[in-house]
Protein backbone atom coordinates (compact mmCIF):
# COMPACT_ATOMS: atom_id res chain seq x y z
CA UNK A 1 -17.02 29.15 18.96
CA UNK A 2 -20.40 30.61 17.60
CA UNK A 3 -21.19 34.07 18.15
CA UNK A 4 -23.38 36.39 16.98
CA UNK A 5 -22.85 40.46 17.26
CA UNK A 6 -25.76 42.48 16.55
CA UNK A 7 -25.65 46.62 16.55
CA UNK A 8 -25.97 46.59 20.96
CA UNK A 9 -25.23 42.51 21.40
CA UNK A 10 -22.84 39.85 21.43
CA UNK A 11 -24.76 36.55 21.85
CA UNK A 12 -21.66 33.62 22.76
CA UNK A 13 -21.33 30.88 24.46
CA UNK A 14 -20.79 30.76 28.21
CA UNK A 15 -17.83 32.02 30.08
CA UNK A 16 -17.57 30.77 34.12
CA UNK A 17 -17.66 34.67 35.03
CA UNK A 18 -21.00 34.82 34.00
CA UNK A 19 -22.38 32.14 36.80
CA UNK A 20 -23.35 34.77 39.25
CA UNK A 21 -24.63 37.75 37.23
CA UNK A 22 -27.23 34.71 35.44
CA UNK A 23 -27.83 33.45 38.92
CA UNK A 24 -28.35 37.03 39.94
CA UNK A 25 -31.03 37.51 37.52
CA UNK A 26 -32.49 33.99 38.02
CA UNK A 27 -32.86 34.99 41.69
CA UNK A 28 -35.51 37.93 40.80
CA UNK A 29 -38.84 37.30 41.61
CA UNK A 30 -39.90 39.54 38.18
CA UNK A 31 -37.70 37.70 35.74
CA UNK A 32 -38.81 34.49 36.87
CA UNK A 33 -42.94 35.65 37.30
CA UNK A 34 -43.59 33.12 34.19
CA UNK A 35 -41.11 30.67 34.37
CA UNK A 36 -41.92 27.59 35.30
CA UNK A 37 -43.95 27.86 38.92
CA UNK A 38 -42.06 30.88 39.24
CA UNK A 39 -39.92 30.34 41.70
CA UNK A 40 -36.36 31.97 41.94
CA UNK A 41 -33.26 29.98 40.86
CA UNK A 42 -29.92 29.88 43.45
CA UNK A 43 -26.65 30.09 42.04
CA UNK A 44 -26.09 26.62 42.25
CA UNK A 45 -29.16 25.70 40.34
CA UNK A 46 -27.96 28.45 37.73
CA UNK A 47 -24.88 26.34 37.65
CA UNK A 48 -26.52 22.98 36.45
CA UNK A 49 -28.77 25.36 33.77
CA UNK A 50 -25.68 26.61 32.30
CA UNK A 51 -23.95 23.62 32.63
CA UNK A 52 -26.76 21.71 30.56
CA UNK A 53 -27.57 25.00 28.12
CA UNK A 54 -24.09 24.13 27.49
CA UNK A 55 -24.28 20.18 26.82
CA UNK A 56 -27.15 20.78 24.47
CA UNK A 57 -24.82 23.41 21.77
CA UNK A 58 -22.64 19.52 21.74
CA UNK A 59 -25.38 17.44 21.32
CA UNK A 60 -27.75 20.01 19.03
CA UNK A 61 -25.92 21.78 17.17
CA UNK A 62 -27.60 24.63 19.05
CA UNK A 63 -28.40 26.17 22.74
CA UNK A 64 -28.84 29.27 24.71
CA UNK A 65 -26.82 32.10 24.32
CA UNK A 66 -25.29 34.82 26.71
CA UNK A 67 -26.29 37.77 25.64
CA UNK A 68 -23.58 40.57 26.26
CA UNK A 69 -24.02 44.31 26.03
CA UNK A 70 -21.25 45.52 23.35
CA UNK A 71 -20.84 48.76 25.22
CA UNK A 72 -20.08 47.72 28.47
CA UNK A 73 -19.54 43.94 28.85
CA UNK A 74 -22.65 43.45 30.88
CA UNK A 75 -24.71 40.21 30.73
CA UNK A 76 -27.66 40.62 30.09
CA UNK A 77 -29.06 37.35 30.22
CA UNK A 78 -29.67 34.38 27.73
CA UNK A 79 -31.56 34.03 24.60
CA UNK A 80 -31.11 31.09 22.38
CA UNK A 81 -32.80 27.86 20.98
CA UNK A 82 -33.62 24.52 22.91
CA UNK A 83 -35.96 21.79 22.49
CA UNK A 84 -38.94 21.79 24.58
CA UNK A 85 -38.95 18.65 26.38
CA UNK A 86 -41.29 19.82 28.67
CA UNK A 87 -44.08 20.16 26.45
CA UNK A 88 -44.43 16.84 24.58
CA UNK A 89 -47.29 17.43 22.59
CA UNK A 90 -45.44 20.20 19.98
CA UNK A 91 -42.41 17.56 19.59
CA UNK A 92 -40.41 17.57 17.43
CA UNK A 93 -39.72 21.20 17.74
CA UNK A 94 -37.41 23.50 18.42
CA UNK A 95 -38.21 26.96 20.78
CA UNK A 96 -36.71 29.95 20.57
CA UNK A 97 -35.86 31.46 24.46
CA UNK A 98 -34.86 34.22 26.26
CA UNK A 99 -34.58 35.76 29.80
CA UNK A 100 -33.17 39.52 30.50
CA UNK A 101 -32.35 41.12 33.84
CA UNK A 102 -34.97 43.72 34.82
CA UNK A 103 -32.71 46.48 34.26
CA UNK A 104 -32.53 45.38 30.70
CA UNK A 105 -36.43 45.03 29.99
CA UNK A 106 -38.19 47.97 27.94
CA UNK A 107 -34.78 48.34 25.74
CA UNK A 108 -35.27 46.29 22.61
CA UNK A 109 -32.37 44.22 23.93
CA UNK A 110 -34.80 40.81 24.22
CA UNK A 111 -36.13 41.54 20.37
CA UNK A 112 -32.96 42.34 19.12
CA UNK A 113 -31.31 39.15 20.70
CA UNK A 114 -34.24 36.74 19.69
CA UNK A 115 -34.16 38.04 15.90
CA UNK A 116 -30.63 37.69 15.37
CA UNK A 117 -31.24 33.96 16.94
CA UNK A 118 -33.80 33.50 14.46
CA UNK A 119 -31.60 34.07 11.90
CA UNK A 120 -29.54 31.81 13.53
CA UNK A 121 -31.89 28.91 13.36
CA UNK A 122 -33.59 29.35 10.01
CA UNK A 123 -30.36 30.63 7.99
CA UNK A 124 -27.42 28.76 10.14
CA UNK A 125 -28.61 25.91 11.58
CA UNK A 126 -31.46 25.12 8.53
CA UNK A 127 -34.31 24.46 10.84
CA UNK A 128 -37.24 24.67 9.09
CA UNK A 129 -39.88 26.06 11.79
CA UNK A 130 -39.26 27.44 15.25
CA UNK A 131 -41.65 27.83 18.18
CA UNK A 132 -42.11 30.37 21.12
CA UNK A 133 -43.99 29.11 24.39
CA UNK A 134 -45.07 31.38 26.84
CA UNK A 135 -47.52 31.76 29.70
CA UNK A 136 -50.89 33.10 29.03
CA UNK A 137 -51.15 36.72 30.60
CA UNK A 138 -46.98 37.28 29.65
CA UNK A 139 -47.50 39.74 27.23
CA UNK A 140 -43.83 41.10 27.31
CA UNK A 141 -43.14 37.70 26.05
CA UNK A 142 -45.89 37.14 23.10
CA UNK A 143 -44.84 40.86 21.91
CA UNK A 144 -40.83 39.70 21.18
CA UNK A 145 -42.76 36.84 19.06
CA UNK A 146 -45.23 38.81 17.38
CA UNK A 147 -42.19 40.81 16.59
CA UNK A 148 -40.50 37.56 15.67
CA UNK A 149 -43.20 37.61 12.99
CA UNK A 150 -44.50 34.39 15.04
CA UNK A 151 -48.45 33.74 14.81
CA UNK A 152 -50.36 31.86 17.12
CA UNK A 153 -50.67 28.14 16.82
CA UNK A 154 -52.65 26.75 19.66
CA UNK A 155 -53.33 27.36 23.38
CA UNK A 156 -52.27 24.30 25.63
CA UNK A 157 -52.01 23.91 28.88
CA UNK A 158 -48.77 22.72 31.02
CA UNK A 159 -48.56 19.20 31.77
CA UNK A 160 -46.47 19.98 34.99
CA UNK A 161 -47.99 22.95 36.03
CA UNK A 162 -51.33 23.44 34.56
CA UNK A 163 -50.58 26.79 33.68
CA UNK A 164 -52.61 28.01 30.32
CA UNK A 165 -49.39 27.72 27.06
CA UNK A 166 -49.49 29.82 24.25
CA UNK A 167 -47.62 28.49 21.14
CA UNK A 168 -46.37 30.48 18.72
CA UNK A 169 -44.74 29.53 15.48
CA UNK A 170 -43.26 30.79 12.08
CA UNK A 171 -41.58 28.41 9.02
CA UNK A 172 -38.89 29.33 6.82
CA UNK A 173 -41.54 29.98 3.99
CA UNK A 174 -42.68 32.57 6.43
CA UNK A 175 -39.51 34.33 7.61
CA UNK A 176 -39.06 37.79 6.50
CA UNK A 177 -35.23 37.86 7.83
């Protein structure tokens, strides 16, 4: 089983006790804000996610993590690394994720999580480049890649939404892990 603890964090796979606390946070109107159309996920929608987050760590090699708090056992969301399907045009690529609970946002828990799956990618897994995609206007977001060391690559648009994309990337040769 692949985990990762970092000085606040355990990021692991998926146990079935954290189905409601993700669907929990899926049903926020905040967390989801710029995700997708941004509507709010059920619990049995969170269900299939999981299901399939977990599907892809067999078939990849790689997927989205729950991310745990150390100190109290909490989930705290997901982070973790999936291809983005959605977006055909940066293919073949991989994206780095993540998605805290509100009460979790503003705590370096999201930064702390996506560098030690950064790591993850570039160090364990041997991927070469990684991007982050994120709505224009969701500057939470662009800040955990900018602290990612990620630069901007392009601005796109998205193909099912038509919501403005930016792109962010960083290469091994750029890492500073």
């Amino acid at each position: 089983m692949t985990e990762i603890r970092t000085p606040r964090l355990i990021l692991r796979r998926w146990y079935d006790s954290d189905l409601a606390p993700m669907a929990d946070i899926n049903a926020d109107p905040d967390v989801m804000r710029w995700i997708g159309d941004g509507s709010v996920q059920d619990l049995d929608r969170t269900a299939e996610d999981i299901e399939r987050w977990e599907e892809e760590w067999d078939e990849e090699g790689f997927g989205l993590f729950a991310v745990e708090l150390l100190a109290s056992g909490e989930l705290a969301g997901f982070t973790g690394l999936s291809v983005p399907e959605s977006l055909p045009e940066v293919l073949p690529a991989v994206e780095i994720v993540w998605r805290l609970g509100r009460q979790f946002w503003g705590q370096g828990y999201a930064s702390e999580a996506a560098h030690a799956t950064l790591e993850f990618a570039l160090q364990d897994r041997g991927l070469d480049r990684v991007v982050s995609i994120s709505r224009v206007g969701d500057d939470a977001s662009e800040n955990v890649a900018r602290k990612l060391g990620m630069t901007l690559e392009r601005e796109t648009t998205d193909p099912v939404h038509g919501f403005a994309l930016h792109v962010h990337a960083i290469d091994l040769t750029e890492y500073d892990g």
